[in-house]
PDB file of N, CA and C in Angstrom:
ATOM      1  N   UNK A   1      93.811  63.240 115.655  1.00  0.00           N
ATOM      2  CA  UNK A   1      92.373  63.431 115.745  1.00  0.00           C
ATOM      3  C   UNK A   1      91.982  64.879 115.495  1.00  0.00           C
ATOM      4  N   UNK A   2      92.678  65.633 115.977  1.00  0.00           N
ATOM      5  CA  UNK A   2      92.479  67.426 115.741  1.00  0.00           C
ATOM      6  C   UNK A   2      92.342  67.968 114.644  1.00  0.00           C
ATOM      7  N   UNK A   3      93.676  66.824 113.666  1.00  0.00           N
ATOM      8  CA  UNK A   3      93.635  67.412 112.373  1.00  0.00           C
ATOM      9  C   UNK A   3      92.602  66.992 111.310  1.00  0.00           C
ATOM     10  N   UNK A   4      91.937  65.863 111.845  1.00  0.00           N
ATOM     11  CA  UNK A   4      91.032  64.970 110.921  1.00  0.00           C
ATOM     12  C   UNK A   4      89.795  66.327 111.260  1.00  0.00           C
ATOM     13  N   UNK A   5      89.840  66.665 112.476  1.00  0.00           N
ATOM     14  CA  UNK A   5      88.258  67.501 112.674  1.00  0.00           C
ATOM     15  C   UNK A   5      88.135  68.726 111.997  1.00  0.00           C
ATOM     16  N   UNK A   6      89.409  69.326 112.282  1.00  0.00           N
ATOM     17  CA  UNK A   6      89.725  70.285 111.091  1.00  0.00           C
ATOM     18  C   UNK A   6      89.205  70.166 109.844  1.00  0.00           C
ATOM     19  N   UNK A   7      89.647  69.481 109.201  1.00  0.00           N
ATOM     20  CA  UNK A   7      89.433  68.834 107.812  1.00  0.00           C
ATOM     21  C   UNK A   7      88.259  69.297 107.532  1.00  0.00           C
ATOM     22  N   UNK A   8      87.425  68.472 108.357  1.00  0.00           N
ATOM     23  CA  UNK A   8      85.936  67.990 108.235  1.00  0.00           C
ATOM     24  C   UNK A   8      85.034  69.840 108.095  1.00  0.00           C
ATOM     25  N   UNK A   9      85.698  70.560 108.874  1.00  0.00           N
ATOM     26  CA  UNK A   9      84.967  71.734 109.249  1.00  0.00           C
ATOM     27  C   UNK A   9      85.304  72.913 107.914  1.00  0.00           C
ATOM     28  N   UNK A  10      85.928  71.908 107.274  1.00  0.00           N
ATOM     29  CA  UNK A  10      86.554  72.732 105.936  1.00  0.00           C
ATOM     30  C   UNK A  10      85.931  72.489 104.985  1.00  0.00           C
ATOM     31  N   UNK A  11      84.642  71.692 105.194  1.00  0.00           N
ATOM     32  CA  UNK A  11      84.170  70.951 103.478  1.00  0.00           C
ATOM     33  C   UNK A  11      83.036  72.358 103.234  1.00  0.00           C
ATOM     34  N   UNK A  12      82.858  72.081 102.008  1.00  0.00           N
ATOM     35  CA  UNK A  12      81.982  72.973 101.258  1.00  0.00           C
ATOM     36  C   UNK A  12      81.204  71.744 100.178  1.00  0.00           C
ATOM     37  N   UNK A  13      79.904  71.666 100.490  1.00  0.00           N
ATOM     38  CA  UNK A  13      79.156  70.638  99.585  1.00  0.00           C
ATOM     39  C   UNK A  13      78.420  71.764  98.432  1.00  0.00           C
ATOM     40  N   UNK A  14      78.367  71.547  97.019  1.00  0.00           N
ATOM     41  CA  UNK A  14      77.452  72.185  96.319  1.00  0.00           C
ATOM     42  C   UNK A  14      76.334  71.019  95.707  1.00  0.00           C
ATOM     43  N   UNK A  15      75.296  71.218  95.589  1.00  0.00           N
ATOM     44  CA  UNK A  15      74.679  70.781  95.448  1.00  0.00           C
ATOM     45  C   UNK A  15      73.921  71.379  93.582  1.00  0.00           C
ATOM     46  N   UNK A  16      73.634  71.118  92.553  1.00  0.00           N
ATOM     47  CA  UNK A  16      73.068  71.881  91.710  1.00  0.00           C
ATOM     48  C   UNK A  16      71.883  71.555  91.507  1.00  0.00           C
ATOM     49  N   UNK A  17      70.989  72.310  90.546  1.00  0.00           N
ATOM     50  CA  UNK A  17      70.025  71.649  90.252  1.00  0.00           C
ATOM     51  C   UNK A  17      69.285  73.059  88.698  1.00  0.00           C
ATOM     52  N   UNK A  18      68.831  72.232  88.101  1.00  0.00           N
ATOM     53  CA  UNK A  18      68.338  73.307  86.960  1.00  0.00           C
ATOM     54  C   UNK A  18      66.915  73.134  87.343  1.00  0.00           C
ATOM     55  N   UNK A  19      66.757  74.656  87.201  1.00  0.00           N
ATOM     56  CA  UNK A  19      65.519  75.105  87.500  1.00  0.00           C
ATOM     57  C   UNK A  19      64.799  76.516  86.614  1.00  0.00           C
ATOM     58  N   UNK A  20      63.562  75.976  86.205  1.00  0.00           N
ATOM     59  CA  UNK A  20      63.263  77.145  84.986  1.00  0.00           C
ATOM     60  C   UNK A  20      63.648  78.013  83.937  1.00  0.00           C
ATOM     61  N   UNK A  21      64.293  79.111  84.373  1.00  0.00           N
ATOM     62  CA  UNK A  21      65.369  79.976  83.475  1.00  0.00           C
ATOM     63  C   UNK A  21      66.790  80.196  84.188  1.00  0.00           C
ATOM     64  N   UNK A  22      67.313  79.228  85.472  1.00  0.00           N
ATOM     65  CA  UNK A  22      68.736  79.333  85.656  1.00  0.00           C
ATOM     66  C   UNK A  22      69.104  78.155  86.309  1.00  0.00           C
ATOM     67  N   UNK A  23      70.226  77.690  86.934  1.00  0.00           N
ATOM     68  CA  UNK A  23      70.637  76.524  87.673  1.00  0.00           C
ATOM     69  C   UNK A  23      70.946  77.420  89.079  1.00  0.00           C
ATOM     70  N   UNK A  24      70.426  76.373  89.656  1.00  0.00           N
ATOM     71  CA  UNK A  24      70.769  76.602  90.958  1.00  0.00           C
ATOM     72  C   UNK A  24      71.470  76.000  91.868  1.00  0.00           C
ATOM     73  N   UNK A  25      72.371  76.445  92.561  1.00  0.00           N
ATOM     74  CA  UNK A  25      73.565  75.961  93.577  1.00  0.00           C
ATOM     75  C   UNK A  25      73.666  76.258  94.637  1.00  0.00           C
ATOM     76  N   UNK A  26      73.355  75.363  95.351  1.00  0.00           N
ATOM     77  CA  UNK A  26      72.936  75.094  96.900  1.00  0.00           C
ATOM     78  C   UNK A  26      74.613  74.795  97.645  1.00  0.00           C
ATOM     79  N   UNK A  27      74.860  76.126  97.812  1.00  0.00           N
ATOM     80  CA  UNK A  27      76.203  76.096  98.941  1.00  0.00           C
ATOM     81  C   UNK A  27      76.067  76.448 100.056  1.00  0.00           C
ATOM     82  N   UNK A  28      76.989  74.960 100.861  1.00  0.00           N
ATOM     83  CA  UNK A  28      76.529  74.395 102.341  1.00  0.00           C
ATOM     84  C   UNK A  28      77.976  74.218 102.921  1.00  0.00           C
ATOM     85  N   UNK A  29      78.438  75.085 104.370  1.00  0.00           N
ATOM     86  CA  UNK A  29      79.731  74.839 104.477  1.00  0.00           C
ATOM     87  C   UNK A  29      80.388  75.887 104.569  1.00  0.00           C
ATOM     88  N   UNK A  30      81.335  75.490 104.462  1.00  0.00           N
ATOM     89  CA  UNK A  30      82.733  76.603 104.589  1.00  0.00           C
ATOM     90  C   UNK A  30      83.269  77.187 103.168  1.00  0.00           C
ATOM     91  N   UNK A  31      83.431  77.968 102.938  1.00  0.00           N
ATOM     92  CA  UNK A  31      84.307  78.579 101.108  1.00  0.00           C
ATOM     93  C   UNK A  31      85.431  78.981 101.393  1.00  0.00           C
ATOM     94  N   UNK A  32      86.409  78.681 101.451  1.00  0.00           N
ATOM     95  CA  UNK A  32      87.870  79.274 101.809  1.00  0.00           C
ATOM     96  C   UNK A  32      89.250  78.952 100.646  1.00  0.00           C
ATOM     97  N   UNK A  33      90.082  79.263 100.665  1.00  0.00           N
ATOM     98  CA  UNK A  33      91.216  78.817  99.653  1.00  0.00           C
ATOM     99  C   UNK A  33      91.366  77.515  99.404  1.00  0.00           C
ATOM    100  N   UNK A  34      91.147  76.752 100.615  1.00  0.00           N
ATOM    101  CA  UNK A  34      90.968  75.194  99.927  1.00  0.00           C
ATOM    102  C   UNK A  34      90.372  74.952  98.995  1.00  0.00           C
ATOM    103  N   UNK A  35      88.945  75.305  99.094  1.00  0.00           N
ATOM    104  CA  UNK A  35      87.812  74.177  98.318  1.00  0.00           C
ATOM    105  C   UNK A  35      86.942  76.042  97.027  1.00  0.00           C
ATOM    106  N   UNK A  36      88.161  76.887  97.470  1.00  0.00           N
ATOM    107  CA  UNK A  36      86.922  78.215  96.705  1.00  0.00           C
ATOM    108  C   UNK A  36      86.969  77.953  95.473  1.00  0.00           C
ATOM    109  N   UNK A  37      87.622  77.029  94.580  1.00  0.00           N
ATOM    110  CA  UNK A  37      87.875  76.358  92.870  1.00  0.00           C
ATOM    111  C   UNK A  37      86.762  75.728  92.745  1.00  0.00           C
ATOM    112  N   UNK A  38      86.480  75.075  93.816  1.00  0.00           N
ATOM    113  CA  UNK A  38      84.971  73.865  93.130  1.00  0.00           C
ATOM    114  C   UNK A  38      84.078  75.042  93.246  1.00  0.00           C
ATOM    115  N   UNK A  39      83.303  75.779  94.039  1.00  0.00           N
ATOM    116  CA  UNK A  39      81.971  76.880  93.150  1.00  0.00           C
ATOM    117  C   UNK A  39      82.385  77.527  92.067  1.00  0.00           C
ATOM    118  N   UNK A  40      83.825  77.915  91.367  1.00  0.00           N
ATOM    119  CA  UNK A  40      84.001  78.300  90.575  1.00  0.00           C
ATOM    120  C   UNK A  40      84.071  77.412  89.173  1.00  0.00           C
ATOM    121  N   UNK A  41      84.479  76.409  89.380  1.00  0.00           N
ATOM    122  CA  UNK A  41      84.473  75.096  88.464  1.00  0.00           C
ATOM    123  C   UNK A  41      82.965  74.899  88.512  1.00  0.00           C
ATOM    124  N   UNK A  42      82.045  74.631  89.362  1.00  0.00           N
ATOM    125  CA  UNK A  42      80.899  74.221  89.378  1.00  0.00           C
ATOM    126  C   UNK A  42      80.075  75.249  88.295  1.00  0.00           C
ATOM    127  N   UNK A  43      80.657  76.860  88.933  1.00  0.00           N
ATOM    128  CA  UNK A  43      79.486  77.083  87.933  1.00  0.00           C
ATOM    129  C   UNK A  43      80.211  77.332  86.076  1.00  0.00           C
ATOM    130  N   UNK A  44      81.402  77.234  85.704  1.00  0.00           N
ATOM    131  CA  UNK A  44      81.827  76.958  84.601  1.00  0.00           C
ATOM    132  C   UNK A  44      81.614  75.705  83.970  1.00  0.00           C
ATOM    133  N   UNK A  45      80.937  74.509  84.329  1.00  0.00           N
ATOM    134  CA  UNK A  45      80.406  73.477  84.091  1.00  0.00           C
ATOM    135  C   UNK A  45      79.104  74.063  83.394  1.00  0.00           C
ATOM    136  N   UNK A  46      78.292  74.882  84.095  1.00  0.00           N
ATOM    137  CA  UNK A  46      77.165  75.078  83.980  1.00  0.00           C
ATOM    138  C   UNK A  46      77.130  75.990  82.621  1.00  0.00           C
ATOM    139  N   UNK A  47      78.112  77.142  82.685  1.00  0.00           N
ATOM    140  CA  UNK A  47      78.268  78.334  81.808  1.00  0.00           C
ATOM    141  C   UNK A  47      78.626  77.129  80.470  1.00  0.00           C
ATOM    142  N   UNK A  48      79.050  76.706  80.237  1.00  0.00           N
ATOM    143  CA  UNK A  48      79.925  75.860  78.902  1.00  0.00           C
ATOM    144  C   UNK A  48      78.646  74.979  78.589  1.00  0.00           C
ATOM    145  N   UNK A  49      77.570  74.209  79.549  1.00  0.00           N
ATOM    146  CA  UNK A  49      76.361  73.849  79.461  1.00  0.00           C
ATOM    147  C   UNK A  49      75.461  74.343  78.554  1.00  0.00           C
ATOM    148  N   UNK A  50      75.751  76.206  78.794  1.00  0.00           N
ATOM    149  CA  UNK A  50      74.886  77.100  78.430  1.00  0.00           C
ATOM    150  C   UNK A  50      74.104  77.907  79.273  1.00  0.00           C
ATOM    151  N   UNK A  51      74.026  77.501  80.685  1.00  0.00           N
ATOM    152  CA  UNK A  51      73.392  78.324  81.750  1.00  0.00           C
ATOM    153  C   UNK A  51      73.360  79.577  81.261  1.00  0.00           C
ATOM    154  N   UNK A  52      72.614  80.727  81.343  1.00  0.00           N
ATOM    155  CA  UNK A  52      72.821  82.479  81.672  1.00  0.00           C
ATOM    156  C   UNK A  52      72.832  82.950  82.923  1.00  0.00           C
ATOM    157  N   UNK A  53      72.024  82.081  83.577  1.00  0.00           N
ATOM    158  CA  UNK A  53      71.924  82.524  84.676  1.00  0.00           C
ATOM    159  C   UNK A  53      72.063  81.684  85.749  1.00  0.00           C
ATOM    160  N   UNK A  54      72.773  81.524  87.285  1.00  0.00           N
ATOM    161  CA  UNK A  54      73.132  81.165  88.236  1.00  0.00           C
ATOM    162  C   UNK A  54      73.010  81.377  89.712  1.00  0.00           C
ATOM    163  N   UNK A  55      71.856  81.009  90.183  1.00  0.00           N
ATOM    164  CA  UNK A  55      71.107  81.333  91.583  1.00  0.00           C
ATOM    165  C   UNK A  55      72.201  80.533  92.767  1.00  0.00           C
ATOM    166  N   UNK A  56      72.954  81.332  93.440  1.00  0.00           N
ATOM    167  CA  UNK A  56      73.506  80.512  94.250  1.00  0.00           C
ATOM    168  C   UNK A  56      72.656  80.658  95.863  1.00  0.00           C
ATOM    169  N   UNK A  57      72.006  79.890  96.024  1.00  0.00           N
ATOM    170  CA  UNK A  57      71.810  79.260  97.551  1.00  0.00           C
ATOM    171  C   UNK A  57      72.697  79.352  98.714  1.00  0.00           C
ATOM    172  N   UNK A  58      72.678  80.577  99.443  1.00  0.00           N
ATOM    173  CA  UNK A  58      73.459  80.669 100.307  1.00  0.00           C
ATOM    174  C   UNK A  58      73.143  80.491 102.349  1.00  0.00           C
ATOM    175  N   UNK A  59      71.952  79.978 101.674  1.00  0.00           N
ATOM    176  CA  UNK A  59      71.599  79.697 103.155  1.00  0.00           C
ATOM    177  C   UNK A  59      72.350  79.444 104.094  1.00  0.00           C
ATOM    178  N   UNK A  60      72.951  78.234 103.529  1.00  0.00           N
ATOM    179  CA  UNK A  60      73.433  77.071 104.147  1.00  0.00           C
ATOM    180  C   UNK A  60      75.043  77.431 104.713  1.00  0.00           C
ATOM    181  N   UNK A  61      75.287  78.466 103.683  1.00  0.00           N
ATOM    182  CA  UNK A  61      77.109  79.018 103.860  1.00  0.00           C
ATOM    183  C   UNK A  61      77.645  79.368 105.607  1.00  0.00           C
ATOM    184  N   UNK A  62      78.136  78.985 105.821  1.00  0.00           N
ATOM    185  CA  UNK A  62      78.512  79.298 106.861  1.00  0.00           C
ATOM    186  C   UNK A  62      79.471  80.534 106.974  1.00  0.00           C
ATOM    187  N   UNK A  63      80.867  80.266 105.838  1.00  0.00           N
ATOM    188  CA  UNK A  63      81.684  81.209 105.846  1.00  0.00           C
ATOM    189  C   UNK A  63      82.649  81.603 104.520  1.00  0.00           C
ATOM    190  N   UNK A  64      82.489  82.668 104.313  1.00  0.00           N
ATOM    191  CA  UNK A  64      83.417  82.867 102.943  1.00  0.00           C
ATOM    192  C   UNK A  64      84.768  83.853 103.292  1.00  0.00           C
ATOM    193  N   UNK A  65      85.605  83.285 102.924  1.00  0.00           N
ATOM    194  CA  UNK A  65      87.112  83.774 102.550  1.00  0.00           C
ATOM    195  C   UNK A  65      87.140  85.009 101.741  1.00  0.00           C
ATOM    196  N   UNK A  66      88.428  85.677 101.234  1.00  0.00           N
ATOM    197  CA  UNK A  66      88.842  86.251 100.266  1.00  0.00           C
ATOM    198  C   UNK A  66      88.860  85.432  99.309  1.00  0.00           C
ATOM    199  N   UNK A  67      89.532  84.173  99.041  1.00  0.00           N
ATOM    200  CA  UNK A  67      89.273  83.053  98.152  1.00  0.00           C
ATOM    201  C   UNK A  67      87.981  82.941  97.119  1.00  0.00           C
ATOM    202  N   UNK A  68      87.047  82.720  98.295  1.00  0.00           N
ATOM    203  CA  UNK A  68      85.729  82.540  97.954  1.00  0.00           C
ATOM    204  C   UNK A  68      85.036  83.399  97.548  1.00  0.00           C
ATOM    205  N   UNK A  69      85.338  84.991  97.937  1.00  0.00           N
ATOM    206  CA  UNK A  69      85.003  86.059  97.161  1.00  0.00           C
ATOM    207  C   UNK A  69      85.213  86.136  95.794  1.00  0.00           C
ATOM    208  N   UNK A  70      86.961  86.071  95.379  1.00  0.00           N
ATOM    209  CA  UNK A  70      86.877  85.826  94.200  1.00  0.00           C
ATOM    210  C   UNK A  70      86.306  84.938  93.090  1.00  0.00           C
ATOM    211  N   UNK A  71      85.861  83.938  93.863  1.00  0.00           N
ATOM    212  CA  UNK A  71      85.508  82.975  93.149  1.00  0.00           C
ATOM    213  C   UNK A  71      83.918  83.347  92.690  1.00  0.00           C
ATOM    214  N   UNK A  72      83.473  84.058  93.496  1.00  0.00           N
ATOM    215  CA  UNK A  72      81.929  85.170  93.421  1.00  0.00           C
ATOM    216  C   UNK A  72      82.740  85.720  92.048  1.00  0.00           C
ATOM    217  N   UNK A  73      83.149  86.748  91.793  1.00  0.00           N
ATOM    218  CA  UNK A  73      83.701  87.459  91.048  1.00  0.00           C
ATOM    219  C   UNK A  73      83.395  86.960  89.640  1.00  0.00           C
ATOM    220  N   UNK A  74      84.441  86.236  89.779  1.00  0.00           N
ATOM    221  CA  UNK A  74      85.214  85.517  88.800  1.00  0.00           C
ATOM    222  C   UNK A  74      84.089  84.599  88.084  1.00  0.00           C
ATOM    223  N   UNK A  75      83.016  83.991  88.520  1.00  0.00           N
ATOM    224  CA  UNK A  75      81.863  83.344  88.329  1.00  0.00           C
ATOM    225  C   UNK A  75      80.738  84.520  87.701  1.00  0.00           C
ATOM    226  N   UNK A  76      80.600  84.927  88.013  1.00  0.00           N
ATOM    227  CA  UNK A  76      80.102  86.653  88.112  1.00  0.00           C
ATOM    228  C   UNK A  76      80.295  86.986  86.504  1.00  0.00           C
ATOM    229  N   UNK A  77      81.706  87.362  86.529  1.00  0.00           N
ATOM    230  CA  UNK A  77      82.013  88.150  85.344  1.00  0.00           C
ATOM    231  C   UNK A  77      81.905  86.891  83.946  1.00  0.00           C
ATOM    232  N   UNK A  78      82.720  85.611  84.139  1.00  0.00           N
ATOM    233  CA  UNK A  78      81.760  84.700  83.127  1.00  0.00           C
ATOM    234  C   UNK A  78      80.535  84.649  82.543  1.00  0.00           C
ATOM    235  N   UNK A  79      79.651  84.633  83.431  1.00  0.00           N
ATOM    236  CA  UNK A  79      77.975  85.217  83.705  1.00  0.00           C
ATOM    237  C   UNK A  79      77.907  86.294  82.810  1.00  0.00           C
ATOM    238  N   UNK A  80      78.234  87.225  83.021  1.00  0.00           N
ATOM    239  CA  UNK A  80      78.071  88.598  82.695  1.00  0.00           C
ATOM    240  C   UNK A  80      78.407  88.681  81.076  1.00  0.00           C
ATOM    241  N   UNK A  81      79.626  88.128  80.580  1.00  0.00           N
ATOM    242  CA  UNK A  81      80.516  88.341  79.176  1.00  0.00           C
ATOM    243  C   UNK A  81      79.384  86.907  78.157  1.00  0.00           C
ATOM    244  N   UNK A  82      78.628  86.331  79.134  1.00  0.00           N
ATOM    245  CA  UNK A  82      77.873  85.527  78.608  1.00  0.00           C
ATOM    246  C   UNK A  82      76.178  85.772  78.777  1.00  0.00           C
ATOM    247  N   UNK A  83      75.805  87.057  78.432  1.00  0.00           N
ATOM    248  CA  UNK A  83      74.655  88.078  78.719  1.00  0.00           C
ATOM    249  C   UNK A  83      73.892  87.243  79.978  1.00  0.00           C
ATOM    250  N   UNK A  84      74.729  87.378  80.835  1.00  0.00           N
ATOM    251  CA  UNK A  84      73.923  86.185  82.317  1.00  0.00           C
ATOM    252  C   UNK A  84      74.146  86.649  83.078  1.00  0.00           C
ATOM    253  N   UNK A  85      73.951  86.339  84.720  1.00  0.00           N
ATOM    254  CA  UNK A  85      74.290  86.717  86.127  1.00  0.00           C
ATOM    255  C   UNK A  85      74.285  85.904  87.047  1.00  0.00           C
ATOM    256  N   UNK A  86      75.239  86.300  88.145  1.00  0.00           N
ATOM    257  CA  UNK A  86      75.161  85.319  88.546  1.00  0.00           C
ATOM    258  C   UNK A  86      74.362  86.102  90.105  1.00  0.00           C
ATOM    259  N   UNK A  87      73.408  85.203  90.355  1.00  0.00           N
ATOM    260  CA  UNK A  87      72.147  85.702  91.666  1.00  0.00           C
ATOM    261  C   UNK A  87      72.562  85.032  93.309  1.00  0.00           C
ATOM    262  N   UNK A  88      72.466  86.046  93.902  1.00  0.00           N
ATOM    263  CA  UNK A  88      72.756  85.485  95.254  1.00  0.00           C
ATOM    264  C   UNK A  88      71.515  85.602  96.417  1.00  0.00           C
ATOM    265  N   UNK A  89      71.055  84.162  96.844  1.00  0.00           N
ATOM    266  CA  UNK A  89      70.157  83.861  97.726  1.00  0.00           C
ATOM    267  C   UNK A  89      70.353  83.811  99.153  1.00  0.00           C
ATOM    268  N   UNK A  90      69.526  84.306 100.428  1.00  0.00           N
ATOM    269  CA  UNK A  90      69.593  83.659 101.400  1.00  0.00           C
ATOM    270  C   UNK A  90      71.122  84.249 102.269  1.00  0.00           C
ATOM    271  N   UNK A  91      71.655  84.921 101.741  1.00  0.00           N
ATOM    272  CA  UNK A  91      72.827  85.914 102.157  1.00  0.00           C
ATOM    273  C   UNK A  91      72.774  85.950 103.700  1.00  0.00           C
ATOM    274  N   UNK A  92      73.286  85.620 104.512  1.00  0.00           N
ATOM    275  CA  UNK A  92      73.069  85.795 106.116  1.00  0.00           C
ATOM    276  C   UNK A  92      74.549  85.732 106.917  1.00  0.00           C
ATOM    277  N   UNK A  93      73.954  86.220 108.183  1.00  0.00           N
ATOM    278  CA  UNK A  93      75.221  86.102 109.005  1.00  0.00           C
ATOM    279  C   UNK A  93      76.909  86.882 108.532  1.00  0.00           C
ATOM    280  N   UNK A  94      77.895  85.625 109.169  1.00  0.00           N
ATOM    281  CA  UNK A  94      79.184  86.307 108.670  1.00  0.00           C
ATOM    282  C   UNK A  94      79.302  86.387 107.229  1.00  0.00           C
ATOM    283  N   UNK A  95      78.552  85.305 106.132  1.00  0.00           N
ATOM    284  CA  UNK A  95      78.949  85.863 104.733  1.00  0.00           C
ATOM    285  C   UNK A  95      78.605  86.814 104.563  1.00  0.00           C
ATOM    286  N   UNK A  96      76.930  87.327 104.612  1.00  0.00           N
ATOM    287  CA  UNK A  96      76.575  88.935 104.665  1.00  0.00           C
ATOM    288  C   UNK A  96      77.227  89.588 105.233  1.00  0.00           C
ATOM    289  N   UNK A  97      78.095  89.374 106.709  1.00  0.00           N
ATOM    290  CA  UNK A  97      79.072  90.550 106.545  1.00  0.00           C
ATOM    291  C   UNK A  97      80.086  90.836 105.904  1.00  0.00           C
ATOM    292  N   UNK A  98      80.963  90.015 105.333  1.00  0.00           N
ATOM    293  CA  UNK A  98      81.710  89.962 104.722  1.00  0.00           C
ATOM    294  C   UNK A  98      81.279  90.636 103.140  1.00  0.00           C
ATOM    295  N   UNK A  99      80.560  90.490 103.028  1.00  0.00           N
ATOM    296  CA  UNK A  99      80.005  90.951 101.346  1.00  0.00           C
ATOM    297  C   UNK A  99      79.811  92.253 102.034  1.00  0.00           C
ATOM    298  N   UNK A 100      79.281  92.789 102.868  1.00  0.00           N
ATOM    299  CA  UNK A 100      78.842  94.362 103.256  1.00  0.00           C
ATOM    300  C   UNK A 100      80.236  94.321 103.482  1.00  0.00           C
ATOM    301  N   UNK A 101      81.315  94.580 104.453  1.00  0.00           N
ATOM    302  CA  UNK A 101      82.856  95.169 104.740  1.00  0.00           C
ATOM    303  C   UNK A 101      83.000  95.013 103.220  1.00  0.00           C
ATOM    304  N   UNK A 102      83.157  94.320 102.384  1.00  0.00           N
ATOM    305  CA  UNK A 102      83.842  94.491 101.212  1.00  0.00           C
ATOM    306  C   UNK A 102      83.384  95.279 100.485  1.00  0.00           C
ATOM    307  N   UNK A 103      82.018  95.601 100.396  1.00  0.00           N
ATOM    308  CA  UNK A 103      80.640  96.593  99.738  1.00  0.00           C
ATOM    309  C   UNK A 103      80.762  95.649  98.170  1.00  0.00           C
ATOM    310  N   UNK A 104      81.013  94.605  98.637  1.00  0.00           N
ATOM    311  CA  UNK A 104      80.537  93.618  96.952  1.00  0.00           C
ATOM    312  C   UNK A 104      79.286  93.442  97.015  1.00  0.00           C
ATOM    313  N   UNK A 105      78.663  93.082  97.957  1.00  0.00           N
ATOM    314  CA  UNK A 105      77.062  93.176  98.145  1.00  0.00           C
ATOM    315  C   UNK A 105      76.204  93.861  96.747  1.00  0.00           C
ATOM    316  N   UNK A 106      77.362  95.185  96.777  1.00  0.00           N
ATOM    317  CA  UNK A 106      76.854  95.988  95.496  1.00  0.00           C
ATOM    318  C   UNK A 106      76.830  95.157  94.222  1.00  0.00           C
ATOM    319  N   UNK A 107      77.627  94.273  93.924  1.00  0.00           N
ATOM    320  CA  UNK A 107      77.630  94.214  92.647  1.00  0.00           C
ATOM    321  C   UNK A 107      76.466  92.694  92.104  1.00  0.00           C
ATOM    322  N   UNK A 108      75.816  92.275  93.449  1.00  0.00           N
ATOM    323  CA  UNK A 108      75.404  91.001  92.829  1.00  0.00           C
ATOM    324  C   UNK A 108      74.119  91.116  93.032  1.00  0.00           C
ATOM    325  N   UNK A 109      72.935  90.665  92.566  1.00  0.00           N
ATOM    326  CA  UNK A 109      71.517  90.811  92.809  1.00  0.00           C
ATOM    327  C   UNK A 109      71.423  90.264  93.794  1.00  0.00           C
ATOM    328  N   UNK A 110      70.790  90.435  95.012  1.00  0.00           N
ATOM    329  CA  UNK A 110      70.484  89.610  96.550  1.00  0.00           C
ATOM    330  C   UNK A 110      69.179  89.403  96.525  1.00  0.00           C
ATOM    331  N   UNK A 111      68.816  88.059  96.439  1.00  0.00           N
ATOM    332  CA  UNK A 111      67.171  87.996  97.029  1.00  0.00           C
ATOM    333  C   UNK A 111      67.100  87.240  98.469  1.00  0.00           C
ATOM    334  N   UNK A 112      66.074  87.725  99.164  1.00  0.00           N
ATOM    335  CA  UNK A 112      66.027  86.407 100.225  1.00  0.00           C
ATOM    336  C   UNK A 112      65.779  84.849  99.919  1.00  0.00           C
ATOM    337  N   UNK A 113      64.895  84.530  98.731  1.00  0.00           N
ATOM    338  CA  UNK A 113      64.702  83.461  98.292  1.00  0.00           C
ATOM    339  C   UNK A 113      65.208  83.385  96.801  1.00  0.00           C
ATOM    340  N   UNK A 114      65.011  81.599  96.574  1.00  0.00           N
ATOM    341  CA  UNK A 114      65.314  81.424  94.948  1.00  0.00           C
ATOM    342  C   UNK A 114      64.053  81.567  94.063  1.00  0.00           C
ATOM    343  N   UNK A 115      63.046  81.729  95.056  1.00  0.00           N
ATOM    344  CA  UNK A 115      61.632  81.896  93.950  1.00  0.00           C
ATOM    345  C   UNK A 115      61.701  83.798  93.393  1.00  0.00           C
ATOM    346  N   UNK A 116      62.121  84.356  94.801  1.00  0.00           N
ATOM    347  CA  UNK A 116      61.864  85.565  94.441  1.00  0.00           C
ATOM    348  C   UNK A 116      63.189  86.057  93.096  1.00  0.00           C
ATOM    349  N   UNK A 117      64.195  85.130  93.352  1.00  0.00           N
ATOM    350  CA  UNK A 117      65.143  85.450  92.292  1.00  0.00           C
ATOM    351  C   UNK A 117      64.777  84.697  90.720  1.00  0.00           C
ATOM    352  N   UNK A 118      63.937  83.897  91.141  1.00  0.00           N
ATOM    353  CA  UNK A 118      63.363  83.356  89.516  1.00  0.00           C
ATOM    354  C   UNK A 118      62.654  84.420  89.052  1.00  0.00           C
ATOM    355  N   UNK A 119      61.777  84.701  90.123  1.00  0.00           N
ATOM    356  CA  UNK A 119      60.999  86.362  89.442  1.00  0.00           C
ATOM    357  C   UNK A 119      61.405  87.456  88.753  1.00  0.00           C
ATOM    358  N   UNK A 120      62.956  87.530  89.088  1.00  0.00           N
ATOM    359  CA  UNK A 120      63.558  88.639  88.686  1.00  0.00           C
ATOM    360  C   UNK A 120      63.817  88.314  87.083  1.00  0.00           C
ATOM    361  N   UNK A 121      63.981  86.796  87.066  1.00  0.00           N
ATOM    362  CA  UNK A 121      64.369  86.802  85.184  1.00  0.00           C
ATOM    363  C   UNK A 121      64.069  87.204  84.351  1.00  0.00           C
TER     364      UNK A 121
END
């Protein structure tokens, strides 16, 4: 039973959705070495689509890894070599700290909302 609850406290749901001039990805959950491939797969779905740009929804995040950092990165720099970016929403709690201790914070646009990050396009 312990290990099933475990499990459960490990999921990471993304949710997408295209919206105006980028897609947006509603991540809800945990990001850790398990599951940090699917936001990175998710948004290379999108990039090969044609996306430029990639609003990720972070309200909902509960917690990000080193894993899951890279997978920021690594999503990031796709974005980037493909004149795009990738935008980070809603930043709070332990992921915001984690992005501040790492000072990656620096490298990604932060809005509080996804409207105010549509503005930025």
């Amino acid at each position: 039973m312990v290990a099933i609850a475990l499990l459960a406290n490990n999921i990471m749901h993304i949710e997408a959705t295209q919206v105006e001039k980028a897609v947006l990805l509603k991540v809800s959950g945990r990001m850790d070495a398990e599951n940090a491939d699917e936001f990175e797969n998710a948004c290379a779905v999108w990039i090969s689509k044609g996306a430029k740009h990639i609003i990720a929804d972070l309200v909902d995040l509960q917690y990000v890894s080193s894993m899951g950092l890279r997978s920021f990165l690594s999503a990031a720099q796709k974005l980037k070599s493909a004149s795009g970016s990738l935008i980070l929403v809603g930043l709070h709690g332990l992921p915001l700290q984690v992005f501040e201790m790492t000072k990656l914070n620096s490298l990604f646009p932060i809005f509080e909302t996804a409207r105010q990050a549509l503005d930025s396009l």
